[in-house]
Protein backbone atom coordinates (compact mmCIF):
# COMPACT_ATOMS: atom_id res chain seq x y z
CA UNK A 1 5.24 -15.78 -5.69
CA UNK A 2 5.07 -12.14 -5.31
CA UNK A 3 2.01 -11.00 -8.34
CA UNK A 4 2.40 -7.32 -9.70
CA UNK A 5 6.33 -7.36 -8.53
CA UNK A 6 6.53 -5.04 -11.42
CA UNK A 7 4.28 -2.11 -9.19
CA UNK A 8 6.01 0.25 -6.08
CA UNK A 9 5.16 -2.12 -3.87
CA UNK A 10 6.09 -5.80 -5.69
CA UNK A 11 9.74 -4.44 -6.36
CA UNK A 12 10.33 -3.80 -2.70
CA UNK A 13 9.14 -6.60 -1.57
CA UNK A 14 10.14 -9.19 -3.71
CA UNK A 15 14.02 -8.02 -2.82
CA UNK A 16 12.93 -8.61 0.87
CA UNK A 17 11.74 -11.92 -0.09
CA UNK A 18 15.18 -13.02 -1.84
CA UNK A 19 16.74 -12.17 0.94
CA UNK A 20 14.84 -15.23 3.31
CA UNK A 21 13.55 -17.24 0.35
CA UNK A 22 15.71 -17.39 -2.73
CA UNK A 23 13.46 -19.17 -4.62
CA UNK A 24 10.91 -16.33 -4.29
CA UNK A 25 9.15 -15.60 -8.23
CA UNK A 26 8.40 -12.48 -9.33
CA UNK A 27 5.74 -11.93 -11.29
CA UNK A 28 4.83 -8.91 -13.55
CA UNK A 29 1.34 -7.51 -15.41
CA UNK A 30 2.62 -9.29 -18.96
CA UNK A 31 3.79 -12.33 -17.02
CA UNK A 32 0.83 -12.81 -15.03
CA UNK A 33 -2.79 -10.39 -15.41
CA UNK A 34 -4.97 -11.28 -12.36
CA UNK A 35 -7.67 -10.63 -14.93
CA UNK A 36 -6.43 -13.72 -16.42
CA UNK A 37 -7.89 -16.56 -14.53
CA UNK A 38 -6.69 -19.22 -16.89
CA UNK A 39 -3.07 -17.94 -17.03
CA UNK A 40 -3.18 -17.66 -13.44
CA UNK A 41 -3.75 -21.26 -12.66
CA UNK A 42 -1.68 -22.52 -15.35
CA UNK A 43 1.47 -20.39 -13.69
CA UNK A 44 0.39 -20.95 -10.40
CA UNK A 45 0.00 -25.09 -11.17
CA UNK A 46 3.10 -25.03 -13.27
CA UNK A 47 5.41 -23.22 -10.65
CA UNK A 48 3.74 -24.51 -7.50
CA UNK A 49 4.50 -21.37 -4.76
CA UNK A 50 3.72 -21.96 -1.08
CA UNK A 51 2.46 -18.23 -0.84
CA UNK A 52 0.56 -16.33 -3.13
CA UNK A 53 1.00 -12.33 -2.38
CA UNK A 54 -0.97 -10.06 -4.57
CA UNK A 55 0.43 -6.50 -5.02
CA UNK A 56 -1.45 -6.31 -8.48
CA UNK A 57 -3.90 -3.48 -7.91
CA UNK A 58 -5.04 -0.51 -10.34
CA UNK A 59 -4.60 2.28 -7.73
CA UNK A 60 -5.25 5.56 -9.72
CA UNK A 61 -7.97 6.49 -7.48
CA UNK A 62 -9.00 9.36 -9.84
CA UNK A 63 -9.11 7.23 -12.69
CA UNK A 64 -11.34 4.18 -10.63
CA UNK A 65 -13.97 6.95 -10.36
CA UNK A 66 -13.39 7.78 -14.52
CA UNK A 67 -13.62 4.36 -14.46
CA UNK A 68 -15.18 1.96 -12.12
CA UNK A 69 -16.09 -1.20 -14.04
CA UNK A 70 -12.26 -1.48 -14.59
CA UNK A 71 -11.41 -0.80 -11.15
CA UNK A 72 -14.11 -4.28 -9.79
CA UNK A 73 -12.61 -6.00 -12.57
CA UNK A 74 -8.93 -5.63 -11.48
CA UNK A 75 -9.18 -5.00 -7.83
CA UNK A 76 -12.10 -6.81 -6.98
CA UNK A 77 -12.61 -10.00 -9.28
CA UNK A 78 -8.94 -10.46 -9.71
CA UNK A 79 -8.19 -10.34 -6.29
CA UNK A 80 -10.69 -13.25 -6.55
CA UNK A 81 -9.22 -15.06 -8.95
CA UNK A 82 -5.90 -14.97 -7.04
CA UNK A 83 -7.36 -16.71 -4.00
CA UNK A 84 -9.23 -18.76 -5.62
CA UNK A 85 -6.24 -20.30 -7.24
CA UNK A 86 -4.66 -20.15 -4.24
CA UNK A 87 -7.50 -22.25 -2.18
CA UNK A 88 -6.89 -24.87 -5.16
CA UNK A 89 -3.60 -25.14 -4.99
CA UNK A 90 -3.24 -25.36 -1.20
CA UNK A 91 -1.61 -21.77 -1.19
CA UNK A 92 -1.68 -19.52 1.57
CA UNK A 93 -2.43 -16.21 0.44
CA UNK A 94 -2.06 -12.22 0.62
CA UNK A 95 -3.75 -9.20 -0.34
CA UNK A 96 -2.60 -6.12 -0.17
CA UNK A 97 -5.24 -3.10 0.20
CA UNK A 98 -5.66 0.12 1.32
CA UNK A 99 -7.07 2.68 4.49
CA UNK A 100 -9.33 3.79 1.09
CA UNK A 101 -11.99 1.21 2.65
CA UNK A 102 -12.24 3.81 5.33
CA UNK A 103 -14.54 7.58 4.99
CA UNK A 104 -11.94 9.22 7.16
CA UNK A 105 -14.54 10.64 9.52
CA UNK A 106 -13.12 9.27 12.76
CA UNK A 107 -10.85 10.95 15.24
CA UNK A 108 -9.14 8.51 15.79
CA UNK A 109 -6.93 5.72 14.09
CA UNK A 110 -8.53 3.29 11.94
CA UNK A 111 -8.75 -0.54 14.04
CA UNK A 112 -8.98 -3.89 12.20
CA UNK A 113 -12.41 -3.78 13.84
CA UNK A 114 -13.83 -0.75 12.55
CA UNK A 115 -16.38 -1.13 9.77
CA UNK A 116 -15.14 0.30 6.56
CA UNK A 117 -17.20 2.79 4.40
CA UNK A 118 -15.27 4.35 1.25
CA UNK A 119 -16.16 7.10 -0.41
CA UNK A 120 -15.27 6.35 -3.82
CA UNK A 121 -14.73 3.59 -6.14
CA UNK A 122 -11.59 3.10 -5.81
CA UNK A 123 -12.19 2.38 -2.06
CA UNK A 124 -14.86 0.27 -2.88
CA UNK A 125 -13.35 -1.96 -5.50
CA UNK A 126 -10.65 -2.66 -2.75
CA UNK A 127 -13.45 -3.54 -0.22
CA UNK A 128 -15.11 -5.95 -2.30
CA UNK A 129 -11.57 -7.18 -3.01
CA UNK A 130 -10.99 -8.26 0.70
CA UNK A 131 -14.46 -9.96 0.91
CA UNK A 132 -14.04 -11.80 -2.50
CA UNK A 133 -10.45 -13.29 -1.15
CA UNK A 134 -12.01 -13.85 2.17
CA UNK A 135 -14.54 -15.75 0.82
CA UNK A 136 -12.45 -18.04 -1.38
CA UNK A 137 -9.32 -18.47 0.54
CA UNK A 138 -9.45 -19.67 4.41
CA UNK A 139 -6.03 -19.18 3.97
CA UNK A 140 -5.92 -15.50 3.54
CA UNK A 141 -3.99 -12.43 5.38
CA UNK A 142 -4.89 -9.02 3.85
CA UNK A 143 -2.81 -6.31 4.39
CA UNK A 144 -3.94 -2.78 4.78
CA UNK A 145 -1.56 0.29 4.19
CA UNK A 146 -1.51 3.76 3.19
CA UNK A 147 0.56 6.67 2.01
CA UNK A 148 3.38 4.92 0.55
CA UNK A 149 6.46 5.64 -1.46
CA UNK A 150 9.51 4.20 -2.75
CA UNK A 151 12.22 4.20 -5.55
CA UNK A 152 10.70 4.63 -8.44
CA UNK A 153 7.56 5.62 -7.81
CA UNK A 154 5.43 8.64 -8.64
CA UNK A 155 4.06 9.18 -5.24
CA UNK A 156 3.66 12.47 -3.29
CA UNK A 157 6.83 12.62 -1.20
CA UNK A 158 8.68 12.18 -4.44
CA UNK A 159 6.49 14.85 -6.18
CA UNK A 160 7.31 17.25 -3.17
CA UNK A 161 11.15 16.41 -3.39
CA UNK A 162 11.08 16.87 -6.97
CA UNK A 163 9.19 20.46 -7.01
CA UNK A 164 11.35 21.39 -3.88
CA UNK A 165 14.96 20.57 -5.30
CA UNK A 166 13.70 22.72 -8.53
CA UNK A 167 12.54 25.48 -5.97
CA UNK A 168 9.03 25.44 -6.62
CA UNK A 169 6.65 26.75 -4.49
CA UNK A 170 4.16 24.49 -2.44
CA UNK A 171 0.30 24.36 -1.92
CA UNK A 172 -0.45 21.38 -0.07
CA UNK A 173 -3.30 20.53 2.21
CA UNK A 174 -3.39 20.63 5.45
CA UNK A 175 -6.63 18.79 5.92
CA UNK A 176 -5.92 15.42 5.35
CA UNK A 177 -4.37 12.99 7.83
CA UNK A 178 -3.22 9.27 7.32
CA UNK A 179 0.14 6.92 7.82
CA UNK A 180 3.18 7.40 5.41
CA UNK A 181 4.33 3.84 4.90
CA UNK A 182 7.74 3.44 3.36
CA UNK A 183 7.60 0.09 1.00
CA UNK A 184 11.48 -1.25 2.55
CA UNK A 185 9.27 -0.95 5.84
CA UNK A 186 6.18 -2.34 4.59
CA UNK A 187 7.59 -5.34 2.72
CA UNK A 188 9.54 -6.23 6.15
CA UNK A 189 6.24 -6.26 8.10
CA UNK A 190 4.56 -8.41 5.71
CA UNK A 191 7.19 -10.59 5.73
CA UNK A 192 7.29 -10.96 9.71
CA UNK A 193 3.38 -11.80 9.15
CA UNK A 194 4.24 -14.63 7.07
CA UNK A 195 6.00 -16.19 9.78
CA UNK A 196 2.92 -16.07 12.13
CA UNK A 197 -0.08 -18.22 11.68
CA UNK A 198 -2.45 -15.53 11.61
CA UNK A 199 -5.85 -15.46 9.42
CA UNK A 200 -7.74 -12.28 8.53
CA UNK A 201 -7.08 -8.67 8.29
CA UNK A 202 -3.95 -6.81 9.77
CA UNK A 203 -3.14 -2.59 9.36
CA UNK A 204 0.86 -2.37 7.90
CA UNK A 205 1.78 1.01 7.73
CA UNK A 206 4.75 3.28 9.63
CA UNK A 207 3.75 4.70 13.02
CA UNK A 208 2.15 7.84 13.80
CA UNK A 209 0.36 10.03 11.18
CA UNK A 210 0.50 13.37 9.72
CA UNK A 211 -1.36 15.85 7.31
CA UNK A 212 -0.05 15.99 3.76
CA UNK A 213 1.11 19.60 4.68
CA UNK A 214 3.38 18.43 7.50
CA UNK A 215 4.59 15.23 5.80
CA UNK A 216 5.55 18.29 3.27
CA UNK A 217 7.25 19.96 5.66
CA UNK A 218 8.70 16.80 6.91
CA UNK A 219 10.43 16.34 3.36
CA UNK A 220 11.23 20.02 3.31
CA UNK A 221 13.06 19.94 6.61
CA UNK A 222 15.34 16.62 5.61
CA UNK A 223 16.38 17.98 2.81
CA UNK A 224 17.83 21.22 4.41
CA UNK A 225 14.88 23.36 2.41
CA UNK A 226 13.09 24.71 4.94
CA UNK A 227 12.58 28.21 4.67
CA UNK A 228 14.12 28.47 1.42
CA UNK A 229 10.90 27.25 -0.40
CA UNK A 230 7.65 28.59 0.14
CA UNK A 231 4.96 25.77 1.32
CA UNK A 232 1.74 26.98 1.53
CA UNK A 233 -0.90 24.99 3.41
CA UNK A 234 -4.47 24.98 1.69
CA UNK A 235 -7.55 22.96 2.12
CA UNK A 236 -9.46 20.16 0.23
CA UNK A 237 -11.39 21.74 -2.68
CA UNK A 238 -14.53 18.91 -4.05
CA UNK A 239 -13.23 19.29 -8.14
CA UNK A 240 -15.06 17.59 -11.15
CA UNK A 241 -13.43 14.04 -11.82
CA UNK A 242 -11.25 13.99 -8.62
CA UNK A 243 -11.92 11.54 -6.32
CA UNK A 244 -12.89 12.05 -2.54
CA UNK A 245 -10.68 11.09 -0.15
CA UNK A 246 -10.91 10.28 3.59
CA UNK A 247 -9.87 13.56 5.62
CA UNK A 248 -8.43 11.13 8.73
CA UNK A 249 -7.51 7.22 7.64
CA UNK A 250 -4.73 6.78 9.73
CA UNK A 251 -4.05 3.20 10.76
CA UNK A 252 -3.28 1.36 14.02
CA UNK A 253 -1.24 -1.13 13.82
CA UNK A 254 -1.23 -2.70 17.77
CA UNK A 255 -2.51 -6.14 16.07
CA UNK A 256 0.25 -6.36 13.61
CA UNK A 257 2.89 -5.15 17.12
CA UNK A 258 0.82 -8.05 18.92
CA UNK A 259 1.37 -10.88 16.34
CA UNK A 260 4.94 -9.83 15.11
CA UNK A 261 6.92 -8.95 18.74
CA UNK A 262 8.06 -5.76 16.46
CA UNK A 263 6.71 -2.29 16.19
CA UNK A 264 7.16 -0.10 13.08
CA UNK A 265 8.81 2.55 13.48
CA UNK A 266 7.71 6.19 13.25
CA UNK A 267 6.77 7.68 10.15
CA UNK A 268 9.56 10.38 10.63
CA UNK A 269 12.52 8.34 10.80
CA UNK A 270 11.24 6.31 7.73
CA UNK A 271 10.76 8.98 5.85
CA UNK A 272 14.67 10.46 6.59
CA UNK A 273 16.04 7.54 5.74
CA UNK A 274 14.32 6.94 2.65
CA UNK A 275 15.15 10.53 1.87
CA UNK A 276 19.00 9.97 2.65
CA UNK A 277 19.30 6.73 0.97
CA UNK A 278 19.60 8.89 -2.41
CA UNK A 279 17.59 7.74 -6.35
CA UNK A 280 18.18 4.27 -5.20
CA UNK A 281 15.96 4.51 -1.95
CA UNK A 282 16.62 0.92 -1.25
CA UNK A 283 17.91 0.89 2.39
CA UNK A 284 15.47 -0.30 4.71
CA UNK A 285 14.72 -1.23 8.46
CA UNK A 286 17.04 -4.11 9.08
């Protein structure tokens, strides 16, 4: 059962899923509100899934900081809920979260290992999030990404394809570094983890990492706009009601390459393919 299949992430995923595991349920926000702990268990006992994965997240991390009693309640105690209906039922399950658990002051990328500090509450409501499932659910794989896009999603490549293709010029900053993760690419790596035994934490995102600017650049470049739209690279200014976010939270993923057989592939040829696939953006790594 893939919870908050409605979200970027969920709709990717739960097409992977049909693909291996036709009987795989999708779940939405007004089918299903991790909030809901009652509704939860009386879905989760009345449709008995094997796996629990929980995509359901609020992730405006401008709005968590606006915010932040809403963001513990949904990313935090809901997360709980899910694995604690999920340690009930026998489930195994999976969280999804973020390289937002991480300040970004490293130089180097982010290990399972490391101890996460995040800056804001966003961040932190995902932190608390892994502990909470931890705690409940022996059972548990969470899943840390970063950067990603999709098909209908309002995400910054799309943003940057959309203000390119109308010619709009381009301020983008060149100070912050982390992993663009296509979701076709992400939802096959999480479903290669499902096939391993694994327990615990595990970093899911394309390989390599970039700044914003040159993941810009990247887009501008595919799309045959290079030097036909102005992109001007700028740095991080601290702004009233805008979240910080970590300057370098690129992820390593050698434990996910060591319990899968598979690498992900580069961040580049993700992101061309994604960009050639058209509105749809469906086309993934096979």
């Amino acid at each position: 059962m893939v919870i908050g299949a409605g979200g970027l992430l969920g709709r990717a995923l739960n097409r992977r899923l049909e693909r291996d595991f036709p009987g795989t349920i999708a779940a939405t926000r007004s089918e299903i509100d991790v909030t809901d702990p009652f509704r939860l268990e009386a879905e989760v006992e009345r449709l008995q899934p094997t796996v629990l994965i929980n995509c359901a997240a609020w992730t405006d991390v401008d709005g968590c900081t606006r915010d932040p009693g809403r963001a513990m309640s949904v990313n935090a105690e809901g997360a709980a809920n899910v694995a604690r209906v999920a340690a009930v039922s026998g489930c195994r399950v999976v969280l999804v979260s973020t390289d937002f658990v991480f300040d970004g002051k490293g130089s180097r990328p982010y290990t399972e290992s490391d101890a996460p500090n995040p800056l804001g509450d966003y961040g932190r409501s995902k932190l608390e999030g892994e502990r909470r499932v931890a705690a409940a659910a022996a059972d548990h794989l969470i899943v840390r990404t970063a950067w990603l896009y999709g098909a209908g999603g309002r995400t910054f490549v799309d943003r940057i394809r959309r203000q390119a293709e109308a010619g709009e010029p381009l301020r983008v900053v060149s100070d912050q570094f982390g992993s663009p993760t296509w979701v076709e690419d992400l939802s096959v790596g999480i479903v290669r983890l499902l096939g391993t035994p694994y327990r615990g934490i595990v970093h899911v995102a394309n390989r390599g990492a970039c700044s914003r600017h040159a993941l810009a650049a990247a887009v501008l470049e595919v799309l045959g706009l290079t030097g036909r739209v102005s992109l001007q690279a700028t740095q991080t200014v601290p702004l009233p009601g805008i979240a910080p976010r970590p300057a370098c939270a690129a992820l390593d993923t050698g434990l996910y390459e060591r319990l899968t057989g598979a690498a992900m592939r580069p961040w580049e040829e993700a992101l061309a393919d994604y960009l050639s696939a058209g509105p749809a953006g469906h086309r993934g790594e096979a």
